[in-house]
Protein backbone atom coordinates (compact mmCIF):
# COMPACT_ATOMS: atom_id res chain seq x y z
CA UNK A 1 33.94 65.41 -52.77
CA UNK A 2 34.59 65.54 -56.40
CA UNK A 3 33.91 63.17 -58.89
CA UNK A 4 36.63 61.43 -60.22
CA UNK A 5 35.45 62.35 -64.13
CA UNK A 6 35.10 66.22 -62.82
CA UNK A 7 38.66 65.95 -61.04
CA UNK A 8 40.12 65.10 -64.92
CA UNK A 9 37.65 67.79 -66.77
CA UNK A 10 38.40 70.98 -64.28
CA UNK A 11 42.23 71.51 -65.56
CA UNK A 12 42.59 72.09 -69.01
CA UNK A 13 46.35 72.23 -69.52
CA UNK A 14 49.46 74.52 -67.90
CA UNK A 15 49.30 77.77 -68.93
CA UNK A 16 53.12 79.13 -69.89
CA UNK A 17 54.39 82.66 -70.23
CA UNK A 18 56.53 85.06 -69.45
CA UNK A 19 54.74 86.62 -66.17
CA UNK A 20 53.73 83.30 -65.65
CA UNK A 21 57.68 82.07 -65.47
CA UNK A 22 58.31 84.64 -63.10
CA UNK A 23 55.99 84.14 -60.66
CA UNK A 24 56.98 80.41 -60.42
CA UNK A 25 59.84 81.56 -59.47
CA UNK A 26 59.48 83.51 -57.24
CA UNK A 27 55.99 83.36 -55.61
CA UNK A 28 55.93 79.55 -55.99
CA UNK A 29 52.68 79.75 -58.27
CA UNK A 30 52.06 77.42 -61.13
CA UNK A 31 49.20 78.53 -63.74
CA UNK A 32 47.19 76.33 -65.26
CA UNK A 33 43.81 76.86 -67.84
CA UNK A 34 40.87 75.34 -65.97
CA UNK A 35 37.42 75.12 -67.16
CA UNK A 36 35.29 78.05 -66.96
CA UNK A 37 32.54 76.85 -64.55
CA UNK A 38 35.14 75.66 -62.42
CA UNK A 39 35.28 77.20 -58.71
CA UNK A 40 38.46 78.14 -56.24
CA UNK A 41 37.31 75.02 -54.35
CA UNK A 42 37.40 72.68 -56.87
CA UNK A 43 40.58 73.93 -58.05
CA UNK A 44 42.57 74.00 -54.78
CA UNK A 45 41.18 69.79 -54.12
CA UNK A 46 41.90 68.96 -57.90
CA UNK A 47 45.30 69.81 -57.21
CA UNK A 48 46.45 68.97 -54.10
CA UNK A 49 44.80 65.21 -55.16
CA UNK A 50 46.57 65.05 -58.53
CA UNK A 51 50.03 65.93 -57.59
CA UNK A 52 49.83 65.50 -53.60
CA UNK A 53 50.86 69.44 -52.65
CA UNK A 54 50.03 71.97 -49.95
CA UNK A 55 47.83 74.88 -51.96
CA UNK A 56 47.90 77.78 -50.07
CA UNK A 57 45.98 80.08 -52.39
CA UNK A 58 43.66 80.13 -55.23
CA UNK A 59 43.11 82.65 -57.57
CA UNK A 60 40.99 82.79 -60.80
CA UNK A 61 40.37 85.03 -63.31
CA UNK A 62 38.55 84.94 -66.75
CA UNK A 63 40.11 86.16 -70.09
CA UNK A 64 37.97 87.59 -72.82
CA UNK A 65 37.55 85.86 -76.23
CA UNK A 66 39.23 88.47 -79.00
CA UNK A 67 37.66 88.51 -82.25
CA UNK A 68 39.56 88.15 -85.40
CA UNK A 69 38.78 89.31 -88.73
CA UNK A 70 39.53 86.72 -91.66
CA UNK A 71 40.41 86.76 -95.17
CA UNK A 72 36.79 87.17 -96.57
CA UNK A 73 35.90 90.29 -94.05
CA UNK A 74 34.27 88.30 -91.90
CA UNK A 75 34.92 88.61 -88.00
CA UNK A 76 35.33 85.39 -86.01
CA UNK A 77 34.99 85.48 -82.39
CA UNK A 78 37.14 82.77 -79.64
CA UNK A 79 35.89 81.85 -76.70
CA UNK A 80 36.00 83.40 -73.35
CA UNK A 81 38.71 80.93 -70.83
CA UNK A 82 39.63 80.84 -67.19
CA UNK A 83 42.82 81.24 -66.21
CA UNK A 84 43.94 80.16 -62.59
CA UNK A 85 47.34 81.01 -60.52
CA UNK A 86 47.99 78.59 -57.68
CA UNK A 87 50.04 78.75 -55.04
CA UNK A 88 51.93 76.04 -53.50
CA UNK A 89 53.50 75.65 -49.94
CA UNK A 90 56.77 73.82 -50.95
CA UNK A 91 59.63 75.02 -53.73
CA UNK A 92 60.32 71.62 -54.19
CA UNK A 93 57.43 70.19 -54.87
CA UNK A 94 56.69 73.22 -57.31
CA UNK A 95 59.94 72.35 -59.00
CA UNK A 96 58.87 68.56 -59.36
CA UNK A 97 55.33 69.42 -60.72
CA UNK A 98 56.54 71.38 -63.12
CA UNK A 99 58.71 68.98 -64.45
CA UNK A 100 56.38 66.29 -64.30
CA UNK A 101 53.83 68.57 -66.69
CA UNK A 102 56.39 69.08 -68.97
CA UNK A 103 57.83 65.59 -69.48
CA UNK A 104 54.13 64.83 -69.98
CA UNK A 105 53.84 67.26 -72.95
CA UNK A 106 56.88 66.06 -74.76
């Protein structure tokens, strides 16, 4: 079981792009940013508690912080994040969650 303050800290925010439009549509996958040191497990029960959905598959993977070089020559350096693509059972559930998330963000 996870704890509820763990449930809240594991997704980070929806992650929106283009490839990331597309394969909502047609794979039924919503991406989200989770937290780094957050598992497939805890994923797949963080979702299907906080929007009440079927996930069928979980998959993570973690993108590399770039480094940037600023105005006085020296480099900055962001932070390595985890990216996950879930897949959901139902189309119209998918449909409802993503509407939901973006209502939410104004």
């Amino acid at each position: 079981m996870i704890n509820k303050t763990r449930l809240f800290q594991l997704l980070r925010n929806p992650y929106s792009s283009e490839k990331s439009s597309i394969t909502t549509e047609k794979n039924n996958t919503v991406v989200f940013v989770v937290s780094i040191n957050a598992n497939k497990l805890e994923i797949k029960d963080t979702i299907s508690k906080l929007f009440n959905v079927k996930v069928i598959k979980v998959r993570t993977l973690i993108i590399k912080g770039k480094s940037k070089k600023l105005k006085n020559n020296s480099i900055n350096y962001r932070s390595n994040w985890k990216k996950s693509y879930i897949t959901l059972s139902n189309t119209n559930k998918n449909i409802s969650i993503i509407n939901s998330i973006n209502k939410s963000r104004g």
